[in-house]
Protein backbone atom coordinates (compact mmCIF):
# COMPACT_ATOMS: atom_id res chain seq x y z
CA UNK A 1 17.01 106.22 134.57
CA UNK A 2 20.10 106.91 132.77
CA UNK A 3 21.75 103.54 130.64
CA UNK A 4 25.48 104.37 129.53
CA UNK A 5 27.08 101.86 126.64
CA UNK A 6 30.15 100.61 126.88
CA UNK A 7 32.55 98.77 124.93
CA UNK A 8 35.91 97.83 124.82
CA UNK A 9 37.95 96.60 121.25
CA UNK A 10 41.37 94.61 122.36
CA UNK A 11 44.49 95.07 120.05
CA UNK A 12 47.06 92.57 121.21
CA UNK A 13 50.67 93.38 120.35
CA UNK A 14 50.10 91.25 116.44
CA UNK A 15 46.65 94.05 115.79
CA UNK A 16 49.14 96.85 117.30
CA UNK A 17 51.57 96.26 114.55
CA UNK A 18 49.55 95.55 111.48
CA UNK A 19 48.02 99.09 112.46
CA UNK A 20 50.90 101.00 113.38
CA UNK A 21 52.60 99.79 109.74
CA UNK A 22 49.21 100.48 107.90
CA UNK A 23 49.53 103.74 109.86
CA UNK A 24 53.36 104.39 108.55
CA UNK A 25 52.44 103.74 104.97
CA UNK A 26 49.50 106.42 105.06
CA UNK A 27 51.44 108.98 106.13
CA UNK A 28 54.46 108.83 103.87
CA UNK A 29 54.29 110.56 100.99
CA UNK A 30 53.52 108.78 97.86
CA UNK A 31 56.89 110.30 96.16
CA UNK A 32 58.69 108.77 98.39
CA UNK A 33 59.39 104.97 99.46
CA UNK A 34 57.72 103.26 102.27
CA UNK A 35 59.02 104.77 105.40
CA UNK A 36 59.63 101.69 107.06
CA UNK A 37 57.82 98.46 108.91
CA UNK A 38 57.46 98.28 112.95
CA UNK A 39 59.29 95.43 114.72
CA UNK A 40 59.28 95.25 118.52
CA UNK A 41 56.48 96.86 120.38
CA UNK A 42 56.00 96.99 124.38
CA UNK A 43 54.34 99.22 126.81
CA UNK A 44 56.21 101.96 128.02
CA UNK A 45 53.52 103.49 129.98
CA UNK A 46 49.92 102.44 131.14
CA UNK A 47 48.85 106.10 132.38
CA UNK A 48 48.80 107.78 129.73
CA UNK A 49 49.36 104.78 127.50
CA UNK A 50 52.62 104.96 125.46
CA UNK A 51 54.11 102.42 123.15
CA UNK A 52 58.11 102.02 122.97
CA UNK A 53 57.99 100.69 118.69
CA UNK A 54 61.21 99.74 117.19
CA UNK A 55 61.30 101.36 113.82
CA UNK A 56 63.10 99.20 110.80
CA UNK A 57 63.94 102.31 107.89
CA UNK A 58 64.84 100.85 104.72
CA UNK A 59 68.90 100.80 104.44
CA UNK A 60 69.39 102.29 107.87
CA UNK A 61 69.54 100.65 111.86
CA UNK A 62 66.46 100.31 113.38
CA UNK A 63 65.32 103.36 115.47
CA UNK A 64 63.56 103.15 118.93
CA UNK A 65 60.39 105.41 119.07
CA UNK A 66 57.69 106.56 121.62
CA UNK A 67 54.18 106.92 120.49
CA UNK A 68 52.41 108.89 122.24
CA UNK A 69 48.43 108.44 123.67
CA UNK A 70 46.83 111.04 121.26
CA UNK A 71 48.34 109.66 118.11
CA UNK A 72 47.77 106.02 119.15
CA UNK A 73 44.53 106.43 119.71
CA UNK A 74 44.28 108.40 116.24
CA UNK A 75 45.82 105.05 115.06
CA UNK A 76 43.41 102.96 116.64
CA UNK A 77 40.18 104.73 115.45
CA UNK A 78 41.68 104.28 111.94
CA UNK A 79 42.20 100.67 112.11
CA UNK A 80 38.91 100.20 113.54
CA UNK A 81 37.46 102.32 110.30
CA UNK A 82 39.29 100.26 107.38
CA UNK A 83 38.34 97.01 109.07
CA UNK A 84 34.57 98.32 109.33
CA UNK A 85 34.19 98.41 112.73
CA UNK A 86 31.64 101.57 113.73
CA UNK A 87 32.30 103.49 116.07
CA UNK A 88 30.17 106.25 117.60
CA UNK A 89 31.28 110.29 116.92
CA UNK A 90 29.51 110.88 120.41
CA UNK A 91 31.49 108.13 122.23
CA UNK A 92 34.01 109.04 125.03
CA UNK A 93 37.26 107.54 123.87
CA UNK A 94 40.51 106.36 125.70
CA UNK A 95 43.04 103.82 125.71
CA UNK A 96 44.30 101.14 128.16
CA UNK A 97 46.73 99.31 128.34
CA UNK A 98 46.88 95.60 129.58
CA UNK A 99 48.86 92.62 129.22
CA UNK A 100 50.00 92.23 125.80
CA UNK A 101 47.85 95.10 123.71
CA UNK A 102 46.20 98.43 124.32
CA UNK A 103 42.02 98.34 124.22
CA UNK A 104 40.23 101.06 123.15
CA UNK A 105 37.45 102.09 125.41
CA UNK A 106 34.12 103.69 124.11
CA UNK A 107 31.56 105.01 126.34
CA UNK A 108 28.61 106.55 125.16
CA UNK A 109 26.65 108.20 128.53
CA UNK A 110 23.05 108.94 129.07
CA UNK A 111 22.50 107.18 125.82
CA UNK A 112 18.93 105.53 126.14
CA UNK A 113 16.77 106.45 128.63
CA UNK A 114 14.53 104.12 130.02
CA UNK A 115 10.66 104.19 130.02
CA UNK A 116 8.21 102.02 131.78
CA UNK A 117 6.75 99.38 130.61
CA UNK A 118 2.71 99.54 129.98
């Protein structure tokens, strides 16, 4: 008989923002300045998941942004990494969204198989 694993990591909207700005400064390029910090975050879709982020650019008006399901979860996964939290290659991965955050949801099928006991 087939077992499945499951878990389920919770980023409320506080996580969400520490790793979308952790996310921002890896991807600017180090010749340039910090490409800005994230201020208001909310749901803009729960299927797929999308986040409406309010971008503050240094010296310019915040900017409203969507982010998208792929690249969240892309940010997710890398949160999860620098904080040390493992997560399986094998493992199924999607977002969902619920009140105040986005969970990341990691299913790993057909994992153990049980055997009777002697």
């Amino acid at each position: 008989m087939p077992i499945t694993e499951y878990r389920e990591i919770r980023f409320d909207i506080e996580a969400l923002r520490c790793a979308l700005n952790a996310h921002l400064a890896a991807v600017s390029p180090p010749s340039l300045p910090p490409s800005g910090q994230v201020g208001d975050i909310a749901i803009a879709s729960r299927e797929p998941v999308q986040l409406r982020i309010e971008v503050h650019l240094p010296g310019a008006k915040p900017r409203q942004t969507v982010v998208e399901e792929t690249e969240l979860a892309a940010v997710l996964i890398r949160e999860c990494l620098a904080r040390s939290i493992k997560l399986p290659r094998k493992a199924l991965k999607k977002l969902r969204a619920f009140d105040g955050g986005v969970a990341l949801l990691l299913a790993l099928p057909d994992t153990i198989v049980a055997k009777p006991i002697a």
